[in-house]
N, C-alpha and C. Protein backbone atom coordinates (compact mmCIF):
# COMPACT_ATOMS: atom_id res chain seq x y z
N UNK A 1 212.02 117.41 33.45
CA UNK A 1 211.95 116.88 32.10
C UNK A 1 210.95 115.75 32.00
N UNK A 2 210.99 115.09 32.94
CA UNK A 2 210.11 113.59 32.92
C UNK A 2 208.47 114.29 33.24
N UNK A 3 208.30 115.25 33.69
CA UNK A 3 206.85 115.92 33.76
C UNK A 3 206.59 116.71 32.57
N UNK A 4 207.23 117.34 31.43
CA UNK A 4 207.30 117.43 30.56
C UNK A 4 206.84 115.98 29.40
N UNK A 5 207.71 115.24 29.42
CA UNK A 5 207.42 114.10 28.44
C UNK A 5 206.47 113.58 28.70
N UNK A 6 205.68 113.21 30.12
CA UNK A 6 204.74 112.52 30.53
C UNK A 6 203.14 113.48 29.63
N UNK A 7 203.62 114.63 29.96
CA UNK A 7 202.84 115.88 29.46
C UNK A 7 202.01 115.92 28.07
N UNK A 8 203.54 115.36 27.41
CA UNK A 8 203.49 115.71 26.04
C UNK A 8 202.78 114.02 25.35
N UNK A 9 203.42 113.15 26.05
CA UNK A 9 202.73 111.62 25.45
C UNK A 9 201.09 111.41 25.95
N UNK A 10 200.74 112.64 26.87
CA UNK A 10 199.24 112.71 27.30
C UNK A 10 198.76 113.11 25.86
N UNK A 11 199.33 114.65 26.32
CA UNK A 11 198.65 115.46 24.60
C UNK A 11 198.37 114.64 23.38
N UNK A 12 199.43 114.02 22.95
CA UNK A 12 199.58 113.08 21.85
C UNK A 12 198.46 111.85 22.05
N UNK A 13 198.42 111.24 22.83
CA UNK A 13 197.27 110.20 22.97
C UNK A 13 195.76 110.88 23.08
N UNK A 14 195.68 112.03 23.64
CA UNK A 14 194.42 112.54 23.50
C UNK A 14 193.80 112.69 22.15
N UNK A 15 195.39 113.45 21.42
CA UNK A 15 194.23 113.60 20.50
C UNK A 15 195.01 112.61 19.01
N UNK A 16 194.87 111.50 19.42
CA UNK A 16 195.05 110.74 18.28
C UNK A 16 196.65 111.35 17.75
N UNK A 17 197.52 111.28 18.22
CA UNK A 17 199.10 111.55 17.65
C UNK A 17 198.81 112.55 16.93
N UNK A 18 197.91 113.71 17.07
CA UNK A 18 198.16 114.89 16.10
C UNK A 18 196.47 114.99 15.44
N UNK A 19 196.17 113.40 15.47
CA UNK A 19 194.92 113.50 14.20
C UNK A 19 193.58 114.39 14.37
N UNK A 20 193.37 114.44 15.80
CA UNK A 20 192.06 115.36 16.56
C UNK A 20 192.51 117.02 16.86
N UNK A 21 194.00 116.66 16.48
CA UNK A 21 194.17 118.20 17.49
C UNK A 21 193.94 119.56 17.07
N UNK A 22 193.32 120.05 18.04
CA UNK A 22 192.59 121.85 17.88
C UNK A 22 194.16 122.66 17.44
N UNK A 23 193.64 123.94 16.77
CA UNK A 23 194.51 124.98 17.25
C UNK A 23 195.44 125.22 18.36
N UNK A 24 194.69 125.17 19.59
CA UNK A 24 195.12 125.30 21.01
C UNK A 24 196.40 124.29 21.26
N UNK A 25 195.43 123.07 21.11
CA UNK A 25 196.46 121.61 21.64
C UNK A 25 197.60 121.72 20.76
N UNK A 26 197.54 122.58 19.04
CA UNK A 26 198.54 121.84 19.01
C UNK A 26 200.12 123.47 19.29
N UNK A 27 199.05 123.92 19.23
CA UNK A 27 200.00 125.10 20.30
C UNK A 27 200.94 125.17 21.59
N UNK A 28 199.68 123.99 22.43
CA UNK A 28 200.28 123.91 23.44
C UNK A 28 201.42 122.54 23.48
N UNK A 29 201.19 121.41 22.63
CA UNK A 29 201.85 120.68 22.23
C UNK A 29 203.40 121.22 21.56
N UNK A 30 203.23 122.47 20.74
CA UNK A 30 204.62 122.98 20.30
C UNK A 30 205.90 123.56 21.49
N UNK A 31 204.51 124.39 22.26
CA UNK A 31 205.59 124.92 23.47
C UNK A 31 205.86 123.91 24.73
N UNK A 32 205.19 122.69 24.78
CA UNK A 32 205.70 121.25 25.26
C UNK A 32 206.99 121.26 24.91
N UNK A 33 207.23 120.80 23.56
CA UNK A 33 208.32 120.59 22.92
C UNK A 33 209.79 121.64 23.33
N UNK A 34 208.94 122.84 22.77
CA UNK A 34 210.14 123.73 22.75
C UNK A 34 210.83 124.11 24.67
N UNK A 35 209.68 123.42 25.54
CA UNK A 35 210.63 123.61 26.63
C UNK A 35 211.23 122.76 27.38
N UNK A 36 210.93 121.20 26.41
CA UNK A 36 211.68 120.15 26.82
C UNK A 36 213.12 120.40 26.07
N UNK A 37 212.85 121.24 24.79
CA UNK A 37 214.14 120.95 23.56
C UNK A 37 215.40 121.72 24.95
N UNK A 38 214.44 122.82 25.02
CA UNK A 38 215.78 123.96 26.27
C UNK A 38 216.34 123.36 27.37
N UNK A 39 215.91 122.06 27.71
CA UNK A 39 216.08 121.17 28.78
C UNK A 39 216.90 120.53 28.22
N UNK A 40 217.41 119.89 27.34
CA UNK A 40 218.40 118.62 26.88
C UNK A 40 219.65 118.98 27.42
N UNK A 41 220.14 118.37 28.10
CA UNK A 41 221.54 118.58 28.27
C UNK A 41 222.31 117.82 27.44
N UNK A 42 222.10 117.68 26.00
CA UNK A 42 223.15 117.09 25.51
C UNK A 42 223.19 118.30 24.08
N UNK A 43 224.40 118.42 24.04
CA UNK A 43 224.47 120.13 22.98
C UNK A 43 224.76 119.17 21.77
N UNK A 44 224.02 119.45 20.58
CA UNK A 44 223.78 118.97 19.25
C UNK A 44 223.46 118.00 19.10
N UNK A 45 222.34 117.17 19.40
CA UNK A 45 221.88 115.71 20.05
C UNK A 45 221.98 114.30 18.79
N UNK A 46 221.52 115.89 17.48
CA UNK A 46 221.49 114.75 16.54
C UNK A 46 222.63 114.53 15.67
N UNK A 47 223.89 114.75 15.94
CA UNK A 47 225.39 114.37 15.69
C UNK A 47 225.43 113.30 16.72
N UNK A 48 224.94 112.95 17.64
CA UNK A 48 225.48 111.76 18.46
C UNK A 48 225.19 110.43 17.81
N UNK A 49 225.74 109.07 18.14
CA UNK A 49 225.21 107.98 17.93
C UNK A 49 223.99 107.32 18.23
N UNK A 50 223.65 107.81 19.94
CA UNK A 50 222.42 107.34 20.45
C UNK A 50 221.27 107.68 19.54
N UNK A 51 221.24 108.57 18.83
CA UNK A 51 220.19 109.13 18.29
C UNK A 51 219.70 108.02 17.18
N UNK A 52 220.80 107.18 16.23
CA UNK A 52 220.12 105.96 15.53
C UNK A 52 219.32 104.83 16.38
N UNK A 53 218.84 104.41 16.17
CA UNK A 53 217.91 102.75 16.38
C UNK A 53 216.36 103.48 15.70
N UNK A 54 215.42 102.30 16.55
CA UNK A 54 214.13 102.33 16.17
C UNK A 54 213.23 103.24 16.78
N UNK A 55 212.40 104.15 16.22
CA UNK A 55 211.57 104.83 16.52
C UNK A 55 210.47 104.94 16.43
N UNK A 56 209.45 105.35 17.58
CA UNK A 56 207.63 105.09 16.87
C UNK A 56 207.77 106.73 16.92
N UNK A 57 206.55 107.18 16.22
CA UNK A 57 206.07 107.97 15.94
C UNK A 57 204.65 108.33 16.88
N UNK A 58 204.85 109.64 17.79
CA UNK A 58 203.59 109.89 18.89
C UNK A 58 202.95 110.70 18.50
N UNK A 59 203.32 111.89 18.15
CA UNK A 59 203.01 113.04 17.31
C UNK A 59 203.06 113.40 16.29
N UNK A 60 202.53 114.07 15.49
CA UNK A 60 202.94 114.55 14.02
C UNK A 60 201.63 115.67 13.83
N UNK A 61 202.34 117.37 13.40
CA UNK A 61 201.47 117.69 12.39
C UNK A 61 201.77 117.47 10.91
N UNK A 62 202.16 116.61 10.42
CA UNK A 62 202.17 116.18 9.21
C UNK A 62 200.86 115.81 8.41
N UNK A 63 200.79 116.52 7.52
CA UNK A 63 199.00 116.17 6.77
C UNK A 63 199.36 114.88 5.93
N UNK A 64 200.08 114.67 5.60
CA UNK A 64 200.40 113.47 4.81
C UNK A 64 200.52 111.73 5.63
N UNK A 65 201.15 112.52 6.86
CA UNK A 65 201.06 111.16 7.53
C UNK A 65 199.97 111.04 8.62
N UNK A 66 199.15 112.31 9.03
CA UNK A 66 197.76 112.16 9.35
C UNK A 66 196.76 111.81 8.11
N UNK A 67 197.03 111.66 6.95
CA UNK A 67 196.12 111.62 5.95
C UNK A 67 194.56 112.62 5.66
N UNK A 68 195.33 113.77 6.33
CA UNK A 68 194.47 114.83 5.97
C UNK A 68 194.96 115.58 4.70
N UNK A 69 193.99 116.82 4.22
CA UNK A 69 194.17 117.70 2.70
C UNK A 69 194.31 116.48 1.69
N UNK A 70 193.48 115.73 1.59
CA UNK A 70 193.54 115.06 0.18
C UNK A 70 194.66 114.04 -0.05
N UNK A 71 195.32 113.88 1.23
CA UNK A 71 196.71 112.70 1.32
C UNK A 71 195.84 111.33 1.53
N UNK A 72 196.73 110.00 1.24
CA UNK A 72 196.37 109.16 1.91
C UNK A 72 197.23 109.06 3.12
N UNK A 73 196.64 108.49 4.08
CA UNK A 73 197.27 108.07 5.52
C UNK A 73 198.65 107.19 5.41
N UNK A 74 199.67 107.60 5.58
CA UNK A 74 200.80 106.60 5.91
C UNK A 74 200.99 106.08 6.88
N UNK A 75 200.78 104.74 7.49
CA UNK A 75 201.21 103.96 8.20
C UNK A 75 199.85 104.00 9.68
N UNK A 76 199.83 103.31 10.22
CA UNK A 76 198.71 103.34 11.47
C UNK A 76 198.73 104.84 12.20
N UNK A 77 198.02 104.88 12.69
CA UNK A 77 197.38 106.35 13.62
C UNK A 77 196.63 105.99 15.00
């Protein structure tokens, strides 16, 4: 799991949290995800408590909060 996350916070810094990323990266960035998600050993994660506090944001294909298609940018990148 920890070679996974290390993996995935590479991807994300390469290409600007989402903002540079190709087709490919962000392909390969999805199946990052989806084989850390199969790894969690905790079954329904986001019913737990731990899951509230503070969070940054590493990734996103969000066009709105990359401020791509005619959005403005929300928050730093």
């Amino acid at each position: 799991r920890e070679q996974l996350k290390q993996q995935i916070l590479s991807l994300a810094s390469e290409t600007k949290r989402g903002l540079t990323a190709t087709p490919a990266q962000q392909e390969e960035m999805y199946d990052l995800f989806t084989r850390l998600e199969g790894l969690n050993p905790t079954s329904n994660p986001l019913t737990k408590n731990g899951i509230n506090g503070d969070w940054e944001l590493k990734y996103t294909t969000s066009e709105s909060i990359l401020g791509k298609g005619g959005f403005p940018r929300i928050g730093p990148i």
